[in-house]
C-alpha atoms as a PDB file:
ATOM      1  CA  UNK A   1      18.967  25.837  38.182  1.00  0.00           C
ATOM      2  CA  UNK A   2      22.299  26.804  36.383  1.00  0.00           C
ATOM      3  CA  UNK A   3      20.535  26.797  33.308  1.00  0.00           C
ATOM      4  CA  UNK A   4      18.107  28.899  33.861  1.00  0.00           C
ATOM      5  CA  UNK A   5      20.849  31.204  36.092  1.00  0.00           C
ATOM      6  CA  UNK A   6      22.281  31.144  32.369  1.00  0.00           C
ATOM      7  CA  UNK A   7      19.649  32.160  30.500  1.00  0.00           C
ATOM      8  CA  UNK A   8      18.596  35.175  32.883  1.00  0.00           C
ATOM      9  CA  UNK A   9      22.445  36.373  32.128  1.00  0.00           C
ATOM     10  CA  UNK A  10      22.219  36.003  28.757  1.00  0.00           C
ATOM     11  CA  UNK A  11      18.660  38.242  28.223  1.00  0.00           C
ATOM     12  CA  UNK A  12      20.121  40.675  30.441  1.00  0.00           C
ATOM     13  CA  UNK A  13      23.027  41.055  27.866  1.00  0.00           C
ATOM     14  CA  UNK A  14      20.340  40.898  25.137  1.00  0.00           C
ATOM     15  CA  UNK A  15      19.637  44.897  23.641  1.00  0.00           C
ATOM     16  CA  UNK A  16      15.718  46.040  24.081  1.00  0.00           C
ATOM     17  CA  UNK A  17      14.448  45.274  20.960  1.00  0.00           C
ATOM     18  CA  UNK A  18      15.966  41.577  21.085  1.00  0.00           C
ATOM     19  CA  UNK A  19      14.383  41.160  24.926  1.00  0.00           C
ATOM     20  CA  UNK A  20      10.816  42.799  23.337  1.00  0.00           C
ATOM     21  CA  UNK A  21      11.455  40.400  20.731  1.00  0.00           C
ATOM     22  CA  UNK A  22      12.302  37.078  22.939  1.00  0.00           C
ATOM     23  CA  UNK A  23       8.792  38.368  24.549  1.00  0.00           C
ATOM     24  CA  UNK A  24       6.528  38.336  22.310  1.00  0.00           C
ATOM     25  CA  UNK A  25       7.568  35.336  20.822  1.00  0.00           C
ATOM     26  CA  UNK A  26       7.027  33.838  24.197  1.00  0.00           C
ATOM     27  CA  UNK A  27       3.623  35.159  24.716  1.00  0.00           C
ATOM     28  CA  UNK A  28       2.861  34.098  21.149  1.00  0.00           C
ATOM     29  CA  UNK A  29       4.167  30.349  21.187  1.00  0.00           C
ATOM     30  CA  UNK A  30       2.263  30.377  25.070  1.00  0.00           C
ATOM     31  CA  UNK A  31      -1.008  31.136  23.369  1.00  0.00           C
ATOM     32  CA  UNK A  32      -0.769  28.865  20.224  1.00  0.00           C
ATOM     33  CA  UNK A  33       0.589  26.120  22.703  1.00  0.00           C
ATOM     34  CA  UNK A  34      -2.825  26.499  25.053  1.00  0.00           C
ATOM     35  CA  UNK A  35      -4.775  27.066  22.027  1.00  0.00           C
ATOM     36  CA  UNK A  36      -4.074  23.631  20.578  1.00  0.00           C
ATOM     37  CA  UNK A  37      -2.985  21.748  24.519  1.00  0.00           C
ATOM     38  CA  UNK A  38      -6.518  22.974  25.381  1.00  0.00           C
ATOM     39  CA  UNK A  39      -9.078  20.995  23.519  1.00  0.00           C
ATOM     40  CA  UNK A  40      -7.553  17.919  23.793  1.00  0.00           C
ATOM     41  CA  UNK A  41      -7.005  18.192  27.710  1.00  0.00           C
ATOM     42  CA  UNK A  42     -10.552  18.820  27.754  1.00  0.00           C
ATOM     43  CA  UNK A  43     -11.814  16.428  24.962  1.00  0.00           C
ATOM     44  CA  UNK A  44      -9.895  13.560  27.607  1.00  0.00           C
ATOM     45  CA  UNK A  45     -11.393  14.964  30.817  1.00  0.00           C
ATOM     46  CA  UNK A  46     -14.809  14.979  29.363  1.00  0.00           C
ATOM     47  CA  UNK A  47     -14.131  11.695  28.277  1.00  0.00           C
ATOM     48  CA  UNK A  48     -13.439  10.306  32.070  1.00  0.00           C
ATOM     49  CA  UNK A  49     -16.199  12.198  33.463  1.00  0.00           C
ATOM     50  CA  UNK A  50     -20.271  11.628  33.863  1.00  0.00           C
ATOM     51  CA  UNK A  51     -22.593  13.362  31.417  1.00  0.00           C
ATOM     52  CA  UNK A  52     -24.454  15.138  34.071  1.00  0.00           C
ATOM     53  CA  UNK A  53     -21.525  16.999  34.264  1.00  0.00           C
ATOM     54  CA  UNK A  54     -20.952  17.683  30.819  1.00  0.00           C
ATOM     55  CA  UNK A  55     -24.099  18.999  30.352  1.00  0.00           C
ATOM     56  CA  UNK A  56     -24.415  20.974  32.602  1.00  0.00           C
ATOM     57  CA  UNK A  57     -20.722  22.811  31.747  1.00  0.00           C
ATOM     58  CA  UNK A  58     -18.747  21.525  35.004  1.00  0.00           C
ATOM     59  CA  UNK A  59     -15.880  20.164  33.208  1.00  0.00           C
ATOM     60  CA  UNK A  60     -13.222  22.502  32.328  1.00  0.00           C
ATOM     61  CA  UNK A  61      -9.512  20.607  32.534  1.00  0.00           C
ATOM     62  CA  UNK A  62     -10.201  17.959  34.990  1.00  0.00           C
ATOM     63  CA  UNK A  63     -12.801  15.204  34.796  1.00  0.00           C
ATOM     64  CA  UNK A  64     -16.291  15.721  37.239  1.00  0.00           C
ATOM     65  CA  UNK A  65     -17.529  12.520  38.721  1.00  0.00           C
ATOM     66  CA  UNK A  66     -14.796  10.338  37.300  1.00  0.00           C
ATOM     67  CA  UNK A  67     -16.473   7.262  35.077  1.00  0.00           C
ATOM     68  CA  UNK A  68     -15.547   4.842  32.484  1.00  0.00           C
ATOM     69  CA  UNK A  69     -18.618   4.834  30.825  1.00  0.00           C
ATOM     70  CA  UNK A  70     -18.077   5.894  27.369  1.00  0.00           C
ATOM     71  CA  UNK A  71     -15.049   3.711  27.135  1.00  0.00           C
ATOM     72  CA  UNK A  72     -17.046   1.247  27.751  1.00  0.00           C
ATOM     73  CA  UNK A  73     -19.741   2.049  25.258  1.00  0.00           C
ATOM     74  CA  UNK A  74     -16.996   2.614  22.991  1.00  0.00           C
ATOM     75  CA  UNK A  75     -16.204  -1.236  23.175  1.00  0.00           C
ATOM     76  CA  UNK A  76     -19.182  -2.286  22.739  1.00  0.00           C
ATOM     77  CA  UNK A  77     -19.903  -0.257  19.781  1.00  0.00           C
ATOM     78  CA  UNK A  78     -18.957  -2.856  17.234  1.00  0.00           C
ATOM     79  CA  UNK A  79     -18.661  -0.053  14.506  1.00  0.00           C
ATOM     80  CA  UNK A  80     -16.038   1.545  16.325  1.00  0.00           C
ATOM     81  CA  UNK A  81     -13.915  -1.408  16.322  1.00  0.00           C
ATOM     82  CA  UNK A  82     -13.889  -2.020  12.724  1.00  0.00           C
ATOM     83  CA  UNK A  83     -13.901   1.548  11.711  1.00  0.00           C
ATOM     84  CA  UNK A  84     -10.327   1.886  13.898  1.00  0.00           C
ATOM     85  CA  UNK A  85      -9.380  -1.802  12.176  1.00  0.00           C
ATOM     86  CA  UNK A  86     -10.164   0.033   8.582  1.00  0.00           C
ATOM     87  CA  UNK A  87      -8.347   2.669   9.361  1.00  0.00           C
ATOM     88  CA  UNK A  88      -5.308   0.971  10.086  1.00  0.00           C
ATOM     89  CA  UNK A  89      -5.866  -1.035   6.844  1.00  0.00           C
ATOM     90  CA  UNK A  90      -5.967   2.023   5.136  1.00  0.00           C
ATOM     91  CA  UNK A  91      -3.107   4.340   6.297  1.00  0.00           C
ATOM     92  CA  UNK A  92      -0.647   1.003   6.902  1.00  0.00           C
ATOM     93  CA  UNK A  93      -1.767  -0.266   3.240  1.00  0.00           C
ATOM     94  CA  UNK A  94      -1.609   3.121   1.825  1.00  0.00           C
ATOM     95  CA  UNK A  95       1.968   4.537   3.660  1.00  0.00           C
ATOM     96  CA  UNK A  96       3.420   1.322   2.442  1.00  0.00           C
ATOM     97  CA  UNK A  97       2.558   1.790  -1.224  1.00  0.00           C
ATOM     98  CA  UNK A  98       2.821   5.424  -1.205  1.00  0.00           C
ATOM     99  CA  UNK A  99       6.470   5.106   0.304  1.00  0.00           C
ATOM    100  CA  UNK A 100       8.314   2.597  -2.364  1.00  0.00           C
ATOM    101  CA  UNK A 101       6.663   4.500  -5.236  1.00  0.00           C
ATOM    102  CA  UNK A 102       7.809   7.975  -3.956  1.00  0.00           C
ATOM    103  CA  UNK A 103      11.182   5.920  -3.708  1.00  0.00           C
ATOM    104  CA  UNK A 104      10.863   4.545  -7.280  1.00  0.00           C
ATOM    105  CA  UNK A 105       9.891   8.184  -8.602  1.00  0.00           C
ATOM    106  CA  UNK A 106      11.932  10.304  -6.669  1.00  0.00           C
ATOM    107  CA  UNK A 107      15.674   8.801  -7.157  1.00  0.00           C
ATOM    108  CA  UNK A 108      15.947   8.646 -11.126  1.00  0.00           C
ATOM    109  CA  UNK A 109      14.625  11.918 -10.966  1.00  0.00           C
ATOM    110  CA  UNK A 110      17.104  12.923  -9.002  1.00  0.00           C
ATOM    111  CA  UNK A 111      19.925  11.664 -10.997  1.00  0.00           C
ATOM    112  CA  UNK A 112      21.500  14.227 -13.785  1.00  0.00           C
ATOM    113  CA  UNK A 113      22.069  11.392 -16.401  1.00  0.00           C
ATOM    114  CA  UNK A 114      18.613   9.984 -16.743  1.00  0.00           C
ATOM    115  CA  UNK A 115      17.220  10.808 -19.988  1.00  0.00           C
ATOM    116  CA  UNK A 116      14.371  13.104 -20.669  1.00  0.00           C
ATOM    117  CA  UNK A 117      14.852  14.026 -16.684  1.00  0.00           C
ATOM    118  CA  UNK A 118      13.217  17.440 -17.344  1.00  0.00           C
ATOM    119  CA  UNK A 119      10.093  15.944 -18.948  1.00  0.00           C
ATOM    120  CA  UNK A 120       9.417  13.870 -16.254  1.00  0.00           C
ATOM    121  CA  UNK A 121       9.664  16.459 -13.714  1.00  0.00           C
ATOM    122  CA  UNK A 122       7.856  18.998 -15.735  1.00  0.00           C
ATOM    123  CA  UNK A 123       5.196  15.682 -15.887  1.00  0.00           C
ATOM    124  CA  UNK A 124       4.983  15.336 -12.314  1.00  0.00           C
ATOM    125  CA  UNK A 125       4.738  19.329 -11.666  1.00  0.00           C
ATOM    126  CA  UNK A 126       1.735  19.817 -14.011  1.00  0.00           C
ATOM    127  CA  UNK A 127      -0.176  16.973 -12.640  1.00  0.00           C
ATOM    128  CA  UNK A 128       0.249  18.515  -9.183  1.00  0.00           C
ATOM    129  CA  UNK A 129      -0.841  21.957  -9.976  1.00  0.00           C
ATOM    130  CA  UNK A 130      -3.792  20.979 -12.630  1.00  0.00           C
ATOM    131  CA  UNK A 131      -5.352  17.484 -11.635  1.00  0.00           C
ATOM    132  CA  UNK A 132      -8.592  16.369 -13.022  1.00  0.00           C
ATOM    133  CA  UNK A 133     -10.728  17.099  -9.897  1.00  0.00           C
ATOM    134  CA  UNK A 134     -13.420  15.483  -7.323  1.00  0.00           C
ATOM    135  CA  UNK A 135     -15.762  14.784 -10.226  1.00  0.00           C
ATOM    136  CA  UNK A 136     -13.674  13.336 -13.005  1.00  0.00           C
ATOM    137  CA  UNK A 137     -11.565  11.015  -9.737  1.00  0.00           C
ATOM    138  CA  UNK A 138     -15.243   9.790  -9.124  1.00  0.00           C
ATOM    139  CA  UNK A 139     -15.997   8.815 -12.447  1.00  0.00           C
ATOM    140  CA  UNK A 140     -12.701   7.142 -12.894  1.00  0.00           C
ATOM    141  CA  UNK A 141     -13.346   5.249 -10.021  1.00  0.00           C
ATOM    142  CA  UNK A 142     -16.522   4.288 -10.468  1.00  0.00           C
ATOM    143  CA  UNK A 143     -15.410   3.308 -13.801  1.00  0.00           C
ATOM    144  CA  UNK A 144     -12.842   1.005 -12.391  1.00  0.00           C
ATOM    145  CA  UNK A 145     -15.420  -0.961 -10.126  1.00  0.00           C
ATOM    146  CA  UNK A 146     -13.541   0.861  -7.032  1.00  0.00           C
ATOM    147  CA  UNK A 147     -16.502   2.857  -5.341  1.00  0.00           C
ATOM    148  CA  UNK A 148     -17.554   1.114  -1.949  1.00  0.00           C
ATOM    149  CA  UNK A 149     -14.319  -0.755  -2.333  1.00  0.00           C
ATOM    150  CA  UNK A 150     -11.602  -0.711   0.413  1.00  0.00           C
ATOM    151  CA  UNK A 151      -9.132  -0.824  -2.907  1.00  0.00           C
ATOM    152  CA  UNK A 152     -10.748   3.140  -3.511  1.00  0.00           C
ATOM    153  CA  UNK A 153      -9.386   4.560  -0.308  1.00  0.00           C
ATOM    154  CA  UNK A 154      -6.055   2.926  -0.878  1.00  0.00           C
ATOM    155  CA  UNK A 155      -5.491   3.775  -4.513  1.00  0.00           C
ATOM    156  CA  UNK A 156      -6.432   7.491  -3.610  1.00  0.00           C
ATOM    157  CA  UNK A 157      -4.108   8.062  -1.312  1.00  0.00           C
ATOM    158  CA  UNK A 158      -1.757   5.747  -3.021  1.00  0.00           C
ATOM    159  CA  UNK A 159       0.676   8.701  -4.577  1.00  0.00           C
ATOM    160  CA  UNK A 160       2.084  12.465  -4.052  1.00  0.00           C
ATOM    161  CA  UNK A 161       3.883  14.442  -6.304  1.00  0.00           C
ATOM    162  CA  UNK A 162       4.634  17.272  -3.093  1.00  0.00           C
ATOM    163  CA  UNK A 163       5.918  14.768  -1.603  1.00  0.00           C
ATOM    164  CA  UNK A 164       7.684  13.082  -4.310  1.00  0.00           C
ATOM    165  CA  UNK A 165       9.761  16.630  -4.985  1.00  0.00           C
ATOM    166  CA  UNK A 166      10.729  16.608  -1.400  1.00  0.00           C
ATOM    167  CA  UNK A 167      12.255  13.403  -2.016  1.00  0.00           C
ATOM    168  CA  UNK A 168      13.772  13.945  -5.124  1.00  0.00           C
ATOM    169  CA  UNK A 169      15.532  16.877  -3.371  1.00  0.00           C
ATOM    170  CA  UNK A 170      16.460  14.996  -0.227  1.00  0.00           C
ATOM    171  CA  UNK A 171      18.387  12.522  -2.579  1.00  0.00           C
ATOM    172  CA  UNK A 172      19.972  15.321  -4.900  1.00  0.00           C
ATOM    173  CA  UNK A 173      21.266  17.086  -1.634  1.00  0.00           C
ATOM    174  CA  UNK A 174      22.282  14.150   0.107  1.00  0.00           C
ATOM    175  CA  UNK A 175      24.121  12.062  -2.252  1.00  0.00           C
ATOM    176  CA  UNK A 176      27.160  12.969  -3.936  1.00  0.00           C
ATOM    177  CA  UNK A 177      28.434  12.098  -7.503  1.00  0.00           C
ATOM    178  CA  UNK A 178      31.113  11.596  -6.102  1.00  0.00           C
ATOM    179  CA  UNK A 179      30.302   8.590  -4.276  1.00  0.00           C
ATOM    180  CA  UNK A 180      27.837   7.456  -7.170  1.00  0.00           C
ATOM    181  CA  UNK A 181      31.501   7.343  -9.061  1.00  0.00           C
ATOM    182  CA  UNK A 182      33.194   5.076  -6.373  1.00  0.00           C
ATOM    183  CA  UNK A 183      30.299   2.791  -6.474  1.00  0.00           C
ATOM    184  CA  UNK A 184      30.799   2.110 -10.058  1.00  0.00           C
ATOM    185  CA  UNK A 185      34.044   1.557  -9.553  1.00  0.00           C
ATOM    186  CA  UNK A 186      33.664  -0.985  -6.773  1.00  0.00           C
ATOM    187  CA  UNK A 187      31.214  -2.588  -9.243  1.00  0.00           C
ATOM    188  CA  UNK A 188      28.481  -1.526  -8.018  1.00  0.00           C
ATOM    189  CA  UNK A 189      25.726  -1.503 -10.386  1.00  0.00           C
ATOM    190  CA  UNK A 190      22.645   1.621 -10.394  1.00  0.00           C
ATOM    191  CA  UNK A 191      20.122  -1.039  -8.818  1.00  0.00           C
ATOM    192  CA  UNK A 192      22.474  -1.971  -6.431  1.00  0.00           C
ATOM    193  CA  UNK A 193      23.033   1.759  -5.264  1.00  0.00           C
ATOM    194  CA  UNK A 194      19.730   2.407  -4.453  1.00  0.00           C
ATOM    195  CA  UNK A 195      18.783  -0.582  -2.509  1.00  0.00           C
ATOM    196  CA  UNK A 196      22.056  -0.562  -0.415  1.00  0.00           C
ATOM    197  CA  UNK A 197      23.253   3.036  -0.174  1.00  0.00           C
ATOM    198  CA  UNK A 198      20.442   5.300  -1.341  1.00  0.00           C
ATOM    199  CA  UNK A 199      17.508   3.668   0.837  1.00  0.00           C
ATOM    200  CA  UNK A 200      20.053   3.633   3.637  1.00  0.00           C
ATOM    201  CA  UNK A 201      20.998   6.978   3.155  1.00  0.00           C
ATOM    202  CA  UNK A 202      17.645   8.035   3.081  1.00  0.00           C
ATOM    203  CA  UNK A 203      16.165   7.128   6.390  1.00  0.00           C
ATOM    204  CA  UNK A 204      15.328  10.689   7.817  1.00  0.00           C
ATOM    205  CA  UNK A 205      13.381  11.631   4.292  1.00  0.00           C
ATOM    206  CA  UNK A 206      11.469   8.105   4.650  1.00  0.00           C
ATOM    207  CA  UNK A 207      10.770   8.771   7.999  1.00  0.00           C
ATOM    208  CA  UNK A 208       8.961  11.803   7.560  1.00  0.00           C
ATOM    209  CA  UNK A 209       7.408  10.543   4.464  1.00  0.00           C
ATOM    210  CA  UNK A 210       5.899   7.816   6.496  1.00  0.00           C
ATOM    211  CA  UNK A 211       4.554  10.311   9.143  1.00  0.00           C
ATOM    212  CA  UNK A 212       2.953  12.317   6.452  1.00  0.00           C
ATOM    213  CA  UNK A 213       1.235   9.880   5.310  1.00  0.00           C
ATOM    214  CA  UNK A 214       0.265   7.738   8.402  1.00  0.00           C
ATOM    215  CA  UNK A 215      -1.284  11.056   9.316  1.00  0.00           C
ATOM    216  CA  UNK A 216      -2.825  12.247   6.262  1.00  0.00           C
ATOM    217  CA  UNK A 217      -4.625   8.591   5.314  1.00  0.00           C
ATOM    218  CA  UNK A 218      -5.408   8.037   9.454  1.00  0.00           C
ATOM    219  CA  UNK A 219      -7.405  11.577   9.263  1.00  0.00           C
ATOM    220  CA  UNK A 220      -8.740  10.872   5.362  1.00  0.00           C
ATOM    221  CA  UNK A 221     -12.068  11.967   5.848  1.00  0.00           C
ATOM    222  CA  UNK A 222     -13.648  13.798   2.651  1.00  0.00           C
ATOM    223  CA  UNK A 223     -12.748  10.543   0.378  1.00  0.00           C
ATOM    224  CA  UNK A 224     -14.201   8.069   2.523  1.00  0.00           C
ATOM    225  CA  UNK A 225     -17.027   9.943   2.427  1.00  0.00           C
ATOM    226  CA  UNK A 226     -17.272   9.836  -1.010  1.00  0.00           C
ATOM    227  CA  UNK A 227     -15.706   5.967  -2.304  1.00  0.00           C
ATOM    228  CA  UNK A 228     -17.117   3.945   0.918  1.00  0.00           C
ATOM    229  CA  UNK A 229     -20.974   3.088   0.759  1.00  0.00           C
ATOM    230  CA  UNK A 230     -20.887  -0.157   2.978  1.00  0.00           C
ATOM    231  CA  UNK A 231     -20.799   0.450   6.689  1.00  0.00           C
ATOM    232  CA  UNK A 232     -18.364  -2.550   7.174  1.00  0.00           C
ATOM    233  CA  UNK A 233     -15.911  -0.781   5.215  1.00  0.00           C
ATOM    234  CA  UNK A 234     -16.358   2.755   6.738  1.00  0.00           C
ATOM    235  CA  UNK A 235     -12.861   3.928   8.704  1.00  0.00           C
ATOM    236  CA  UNK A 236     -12.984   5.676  11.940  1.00  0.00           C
ATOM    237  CA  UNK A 237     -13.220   8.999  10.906  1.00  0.00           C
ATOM    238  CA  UNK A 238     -16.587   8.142   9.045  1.00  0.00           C
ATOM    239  CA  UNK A 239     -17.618   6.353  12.233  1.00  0.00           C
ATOM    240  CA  UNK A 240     -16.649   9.325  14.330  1.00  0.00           C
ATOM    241  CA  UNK A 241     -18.601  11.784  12.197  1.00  0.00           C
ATOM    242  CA  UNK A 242     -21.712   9.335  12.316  1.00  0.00           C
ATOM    243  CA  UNK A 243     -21.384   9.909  16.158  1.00  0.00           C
ATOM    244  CA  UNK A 244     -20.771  13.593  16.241  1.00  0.00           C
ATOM    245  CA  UNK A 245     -23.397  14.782  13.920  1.00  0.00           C
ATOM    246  CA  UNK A 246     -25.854  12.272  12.790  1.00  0.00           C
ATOM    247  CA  UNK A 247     -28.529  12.011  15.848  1.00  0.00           C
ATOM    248  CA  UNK A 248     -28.841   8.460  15.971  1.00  0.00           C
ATOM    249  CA  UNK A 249     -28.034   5.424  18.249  1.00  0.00           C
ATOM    250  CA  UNK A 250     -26.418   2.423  17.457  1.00  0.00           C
ATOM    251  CA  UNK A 251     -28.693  -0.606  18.465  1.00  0.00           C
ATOM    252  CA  UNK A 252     -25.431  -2.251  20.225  1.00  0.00           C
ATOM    253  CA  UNK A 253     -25.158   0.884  21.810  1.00  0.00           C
ATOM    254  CA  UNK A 254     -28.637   1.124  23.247  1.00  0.00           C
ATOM    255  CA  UNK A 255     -28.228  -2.433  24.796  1.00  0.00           C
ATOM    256  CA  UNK A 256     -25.519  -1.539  27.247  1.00  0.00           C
ATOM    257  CA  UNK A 257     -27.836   1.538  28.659  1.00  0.00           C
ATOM    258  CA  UNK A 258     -30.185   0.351  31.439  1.00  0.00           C
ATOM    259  CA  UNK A 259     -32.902   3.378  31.119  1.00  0.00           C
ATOM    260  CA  UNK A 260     -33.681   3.475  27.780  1.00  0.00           C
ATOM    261  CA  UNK A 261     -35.210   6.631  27.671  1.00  0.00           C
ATOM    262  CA  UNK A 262     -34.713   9.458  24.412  1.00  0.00           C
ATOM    263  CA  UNK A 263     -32.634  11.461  27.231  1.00  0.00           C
ATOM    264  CA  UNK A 264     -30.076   9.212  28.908  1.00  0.00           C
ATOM    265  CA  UNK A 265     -29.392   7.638  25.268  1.00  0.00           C
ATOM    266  CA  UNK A 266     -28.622  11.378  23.694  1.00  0.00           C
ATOM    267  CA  UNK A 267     -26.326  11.692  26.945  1.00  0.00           C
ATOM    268  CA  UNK A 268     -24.434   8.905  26.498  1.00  0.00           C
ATOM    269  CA  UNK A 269     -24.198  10.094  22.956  1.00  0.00           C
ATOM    270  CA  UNK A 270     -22.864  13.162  23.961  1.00  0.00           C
ATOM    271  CA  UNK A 271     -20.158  11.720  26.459  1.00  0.00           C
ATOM    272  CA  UNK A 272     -19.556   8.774  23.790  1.00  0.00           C
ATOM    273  CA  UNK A 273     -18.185  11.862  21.370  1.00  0.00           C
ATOM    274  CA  UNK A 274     -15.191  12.564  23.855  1.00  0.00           C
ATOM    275  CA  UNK A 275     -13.989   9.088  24.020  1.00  0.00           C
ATOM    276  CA  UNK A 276     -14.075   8.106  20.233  1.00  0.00           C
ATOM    277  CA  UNK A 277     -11.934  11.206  19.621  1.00  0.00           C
ATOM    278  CA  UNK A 278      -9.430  10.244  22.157  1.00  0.00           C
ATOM    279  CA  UNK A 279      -8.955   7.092  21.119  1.00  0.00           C
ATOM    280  CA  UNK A 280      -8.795   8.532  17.188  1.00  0.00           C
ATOM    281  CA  UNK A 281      -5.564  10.617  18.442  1.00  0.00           C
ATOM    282  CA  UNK A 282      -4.285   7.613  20.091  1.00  0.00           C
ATOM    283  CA  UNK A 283      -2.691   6.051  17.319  1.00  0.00           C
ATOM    284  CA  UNK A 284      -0.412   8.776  15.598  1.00  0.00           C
ATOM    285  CA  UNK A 285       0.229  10.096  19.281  1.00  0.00           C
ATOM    286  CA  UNK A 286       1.863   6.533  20.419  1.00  0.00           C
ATOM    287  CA  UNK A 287       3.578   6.377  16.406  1.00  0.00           C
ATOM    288  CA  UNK A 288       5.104   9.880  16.415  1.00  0.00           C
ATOM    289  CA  UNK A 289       7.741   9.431  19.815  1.00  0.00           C
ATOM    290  CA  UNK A 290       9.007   7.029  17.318  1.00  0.00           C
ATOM    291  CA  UNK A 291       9.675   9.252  14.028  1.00  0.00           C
ATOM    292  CA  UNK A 292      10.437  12.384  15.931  1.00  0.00           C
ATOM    293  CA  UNK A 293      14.090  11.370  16.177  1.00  0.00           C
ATOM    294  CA  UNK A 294      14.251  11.072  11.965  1.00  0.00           C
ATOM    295  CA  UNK A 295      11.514  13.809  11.418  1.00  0.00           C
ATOM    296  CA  UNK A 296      13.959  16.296  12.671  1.00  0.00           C
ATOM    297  CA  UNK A 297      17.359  14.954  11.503  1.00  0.00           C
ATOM    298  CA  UNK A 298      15.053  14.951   7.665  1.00  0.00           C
ATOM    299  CA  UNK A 299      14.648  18.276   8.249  1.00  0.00           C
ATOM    300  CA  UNK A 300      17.911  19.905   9.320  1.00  0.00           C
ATOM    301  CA  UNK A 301      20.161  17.945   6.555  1.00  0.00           C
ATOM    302  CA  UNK A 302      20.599  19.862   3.730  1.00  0.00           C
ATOM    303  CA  UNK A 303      19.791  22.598   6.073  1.00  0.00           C
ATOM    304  CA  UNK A 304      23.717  22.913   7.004  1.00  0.00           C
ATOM    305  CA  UNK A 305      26.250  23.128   4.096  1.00  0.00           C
ATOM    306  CA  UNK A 306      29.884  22.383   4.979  1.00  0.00           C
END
């Protein structure tokens, strides 16, 4: 209450075009906040509810004729389970790699005394702006043996170099010479100074590394598509677009229906949609409480200058 007592005194203080300002800003974050709140409220009460009622449009933001039915389907949908499996092969397999080598990159290049520092950057810049493309990236991977391998989705996610300059400049911000100079005088070798007090140092910067990339390799979509041929290697995100636009029905699927009829299969199709996308959101929705903390202490240092 004495909050908000406190914040009606201080927009009455505010001049007109700071109040028509506070506003529409309000009105503005509002609508963005219901444009993305909505879907997913009703993607999870669609999920929960019977698909007599989802047909026929009854749902809106609470579930009709409450059921656990697609859940259920969902589990017995072998696919689903080792698409979600895959995926966490991929974007745990992939984060991991992708984080030491944006480590390994990122710190010489930060570092004024490395030779031929400007070459490297320039190296890493070009790359970034002018890569080779889908085709060529195919070719080379086909090359390799990689295509339909798990290996494929890893490798291609495996490096950044937008991410490696954020990085770079997390570490030249955040790390004096100064205490680079009192390392080497405590004997402290360059190795030594990046596994102790770099890393260390650079726990926001990981952090949100990590939560890039968790969430860029859990919702890789286009690649799979194109390196993964063997359904037992598909991730989720190939499962779930088998489910939302290719009209057909999983045998294991068709078992757990008692009618077996063309309709009541397409319906549980239809209501099976909501639940695989909820539980695709579940994982980076239960990880991101967790980085939230670093994600915005990454972002405000170097932010404030003393």
């Amino acid at each position: 209450m004495k909050q908000s007592n406190g914040f009606l005194k201080e927009f009455k203080r505010e001049s007109k075009s700071d109040k028509a300002f506070r506003i529409i800003n309000i009105v503005y974050l509002g609508i963005c906040g219901i444009a993305v709140l909505y879907p997913l409220l009703y993607s999870l009460a669609c999920s929960f509810s019977s698909t007599k009622a989802i047909v026929q449009g009854k749902v809106f933001l609470w579930p009709v004729d409450f059921t656990l039915d697609s859940y259920k389907a969902v589990l017995e949908y072998n696919m689903i389970g080792t698409g979600f499996l895959n995926s966490i092969l991929y974007c745990v397999g992939a984060t991991v790699i992708s984080v030491i080598l944006l480590l390994l990159a990122a710190y010489p290049l930060s570092r004024k005394d490395l030779p031929g520092r400007k070459f490297f950057t320039y190296f890493f810049v070009v790359t970034m702006f002018f890569n080779g493309g889908i085709i060529p990236n195919y070719i080379l991977m086909k090359n390799l043996n990689l295509v339909g391998s798990r290996w494929s989705l890893i490798i291609a996610f495996m490096f950044s170099c937008y991410n490696m300059i954020i990085v770079k400049s997390y570490f030249q911000s955040s790390i004096s010479p100064g205490l680079l100079d009192a390392a080497h005088i405590d004997g402290c070798n360059d190795f030594m100074f990046f596994l102790r007090i770099a890393i260390p140092l650079a726990k926001p910067v990981i952090a949100v590394m990590v939560l890039f990339n968790m969430v860029s390799n859990w919702n890789g979509y286009f690649r799979a598509l194109l390196y993964l041929t063997q359904p037992e290697t598909f991730n989720l995100q190939q499962v779930l677009r088998n489910i939302l636009f290719v009209a057909t029905m999983p045998a294991d699927i068709v078992s757990t229906v008692g009618d077996s009829s063309i309709q009541s299969l397409q319906n549980l199709l239809e209501q099976l949609r909501y639940a695989v996308l909820i539980v695709g959101m579940l994982p980076m929705m239960v990880v991101y409480p967790f980085v939230q903390k670093f994600f915005v202490k990454g972002m405000m240092i170097g932010a404030i200058k003393e």
